[in-house]
C-alpha atoms as a PDB file:
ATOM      1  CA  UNK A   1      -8.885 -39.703 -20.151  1.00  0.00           C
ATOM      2  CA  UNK A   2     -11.416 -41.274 -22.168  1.00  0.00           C
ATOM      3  CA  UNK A   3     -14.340 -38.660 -23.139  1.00  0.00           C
ATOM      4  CA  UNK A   4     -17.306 -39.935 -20.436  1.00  0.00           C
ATOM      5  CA  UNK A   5     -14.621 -40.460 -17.191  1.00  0.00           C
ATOM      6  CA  UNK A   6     -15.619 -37.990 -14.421  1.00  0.00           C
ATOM      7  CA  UNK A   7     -14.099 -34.921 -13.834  1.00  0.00           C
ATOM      8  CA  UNK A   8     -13.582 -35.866 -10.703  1.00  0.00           C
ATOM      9  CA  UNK A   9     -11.288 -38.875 -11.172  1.00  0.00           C
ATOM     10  CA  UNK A  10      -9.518 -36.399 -13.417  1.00  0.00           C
ATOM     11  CA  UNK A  11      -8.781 -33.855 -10.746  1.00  0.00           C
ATOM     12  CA  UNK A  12      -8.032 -36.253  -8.138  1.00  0.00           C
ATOM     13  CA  UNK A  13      -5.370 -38.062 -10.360  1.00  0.00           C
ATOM     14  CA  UNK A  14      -3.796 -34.769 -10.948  1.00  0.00           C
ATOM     15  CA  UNK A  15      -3.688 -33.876  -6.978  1.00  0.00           C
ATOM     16  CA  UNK A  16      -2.050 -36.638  -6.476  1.00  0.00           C
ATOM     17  CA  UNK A  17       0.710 -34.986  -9.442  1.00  0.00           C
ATOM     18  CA  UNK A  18      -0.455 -37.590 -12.111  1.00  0.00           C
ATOM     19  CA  UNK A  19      -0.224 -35.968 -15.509  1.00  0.00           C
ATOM     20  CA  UNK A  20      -3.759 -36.762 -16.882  1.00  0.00           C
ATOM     21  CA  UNK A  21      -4.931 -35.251 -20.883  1.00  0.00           C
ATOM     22  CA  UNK A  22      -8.664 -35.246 -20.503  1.00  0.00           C
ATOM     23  CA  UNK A  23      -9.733 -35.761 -24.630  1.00  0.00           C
ATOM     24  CA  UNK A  24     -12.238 -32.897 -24.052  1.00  0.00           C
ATOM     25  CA  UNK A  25      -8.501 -30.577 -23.947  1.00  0.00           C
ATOM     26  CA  UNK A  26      -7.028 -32.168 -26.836  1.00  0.00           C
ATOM     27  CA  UNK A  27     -10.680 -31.241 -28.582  1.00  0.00           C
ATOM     28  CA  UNK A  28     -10.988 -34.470 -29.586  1.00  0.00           C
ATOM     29  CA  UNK A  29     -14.724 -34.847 -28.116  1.00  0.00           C
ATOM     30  CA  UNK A  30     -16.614 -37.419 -30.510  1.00  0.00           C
ATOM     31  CA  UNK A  31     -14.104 -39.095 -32.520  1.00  0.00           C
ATOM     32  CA  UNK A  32     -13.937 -42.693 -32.549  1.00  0.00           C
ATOM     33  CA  UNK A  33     -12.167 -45.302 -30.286  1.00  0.00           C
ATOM     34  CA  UNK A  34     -10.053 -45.868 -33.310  1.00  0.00           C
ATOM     35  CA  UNK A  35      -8.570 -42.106 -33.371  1.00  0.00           C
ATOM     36  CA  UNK A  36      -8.533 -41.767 -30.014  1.00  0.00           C
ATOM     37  CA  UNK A  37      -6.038 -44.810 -29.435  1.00  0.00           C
ATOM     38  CA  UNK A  38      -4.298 -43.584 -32.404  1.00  0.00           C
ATOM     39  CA  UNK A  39      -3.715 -40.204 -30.513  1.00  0.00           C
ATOM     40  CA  UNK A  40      -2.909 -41.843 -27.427  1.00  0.00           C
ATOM     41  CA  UNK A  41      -0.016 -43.611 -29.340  1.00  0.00           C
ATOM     42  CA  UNK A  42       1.137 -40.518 -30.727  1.00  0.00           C
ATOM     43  CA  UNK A  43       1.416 -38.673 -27.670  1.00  0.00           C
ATOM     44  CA  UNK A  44       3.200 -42.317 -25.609  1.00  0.00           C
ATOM     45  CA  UNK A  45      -0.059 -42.307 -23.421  1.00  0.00           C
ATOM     46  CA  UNK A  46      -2.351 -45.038 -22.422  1.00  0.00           C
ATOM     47  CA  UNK A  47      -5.930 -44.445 -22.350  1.00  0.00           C
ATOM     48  CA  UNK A  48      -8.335 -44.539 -19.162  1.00  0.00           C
ATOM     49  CA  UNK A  49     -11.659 -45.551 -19.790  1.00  0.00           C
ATOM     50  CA  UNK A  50     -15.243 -47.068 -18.520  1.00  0.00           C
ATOM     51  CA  UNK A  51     -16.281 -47.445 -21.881  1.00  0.00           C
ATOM     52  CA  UNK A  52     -16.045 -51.797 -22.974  1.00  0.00           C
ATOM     53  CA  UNK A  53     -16.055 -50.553 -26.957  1.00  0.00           C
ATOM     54  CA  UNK A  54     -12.636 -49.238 -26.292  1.00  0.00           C
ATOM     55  CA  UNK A  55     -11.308 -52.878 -24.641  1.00  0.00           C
ATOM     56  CA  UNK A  56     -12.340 -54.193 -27.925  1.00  0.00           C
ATOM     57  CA  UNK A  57     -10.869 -51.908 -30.322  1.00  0.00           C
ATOM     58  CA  UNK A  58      -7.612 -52.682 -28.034  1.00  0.00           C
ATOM     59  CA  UNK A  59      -8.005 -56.245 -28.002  1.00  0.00           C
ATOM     60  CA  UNK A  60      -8.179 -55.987 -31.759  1.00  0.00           C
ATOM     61  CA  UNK A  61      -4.733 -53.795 -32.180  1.00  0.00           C
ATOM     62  CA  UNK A  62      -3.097 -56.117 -29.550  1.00  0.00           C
ATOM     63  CA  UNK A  63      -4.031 -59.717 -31.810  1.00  0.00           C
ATOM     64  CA  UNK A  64      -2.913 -57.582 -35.045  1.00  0.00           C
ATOM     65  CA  UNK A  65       0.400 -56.596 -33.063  1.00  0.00           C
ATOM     66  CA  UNK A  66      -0.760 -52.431 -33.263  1.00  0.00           C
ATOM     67  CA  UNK A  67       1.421 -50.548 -31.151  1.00  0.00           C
ATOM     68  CA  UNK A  68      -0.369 -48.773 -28.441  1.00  0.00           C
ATOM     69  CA  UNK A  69       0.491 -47.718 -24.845  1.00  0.00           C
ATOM     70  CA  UNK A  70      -2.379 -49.876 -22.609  1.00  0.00           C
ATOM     71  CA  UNK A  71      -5.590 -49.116 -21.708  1.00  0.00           C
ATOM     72  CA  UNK A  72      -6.574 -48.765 -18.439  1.00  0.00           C
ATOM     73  CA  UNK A  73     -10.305 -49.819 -17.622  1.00  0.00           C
ATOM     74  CA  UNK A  74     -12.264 -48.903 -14.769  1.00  0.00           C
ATOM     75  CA  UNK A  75     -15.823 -50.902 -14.677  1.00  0.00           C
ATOM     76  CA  UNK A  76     -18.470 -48.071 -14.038  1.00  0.00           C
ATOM     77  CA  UNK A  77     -20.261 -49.020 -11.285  1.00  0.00           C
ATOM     78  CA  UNK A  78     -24.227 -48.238 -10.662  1.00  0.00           C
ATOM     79  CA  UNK A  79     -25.893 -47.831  -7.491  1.00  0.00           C
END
């Protein structure tokens, strides 16, 4: 879970059993898109994220053939 997703998506995933690693508990709060994708493909995890600077910094591993696990955007709706 990208840094700025709710805590509530977080703890609804996870009731529903979904194995979610917020990047606040892998104290990674601040680094860059770039390192945080990099993580992600460590640990075999795609990324979930509202944030559009993280599509691009995917867009730009997936036309240079950089192995990473998906990203999976929600747009962040205002009311």
């Amino acid at each position: 879970m990208d840094e700025h997703v709710p805590r509530a998506i977080t703890i609804g995933l996870r009731l529903r059993g979904i194995d979610v690693l917020t990047v606040q508990e892998d104290n990674l709060s601040g680094k860059s898109d770039s390192e945080l994708l990099d993580r992600a493909v460590y640990l075999k995890r795609a990324m979930f994220s509202h944030d559009d600077d993280l599509l691009a910094e995917a867009k730009k591993r997936q036309r240079s053939s950089q192995k990473f696990y998906g990203i999976i955007y929600a747009h962040h709706l205002k009311f």
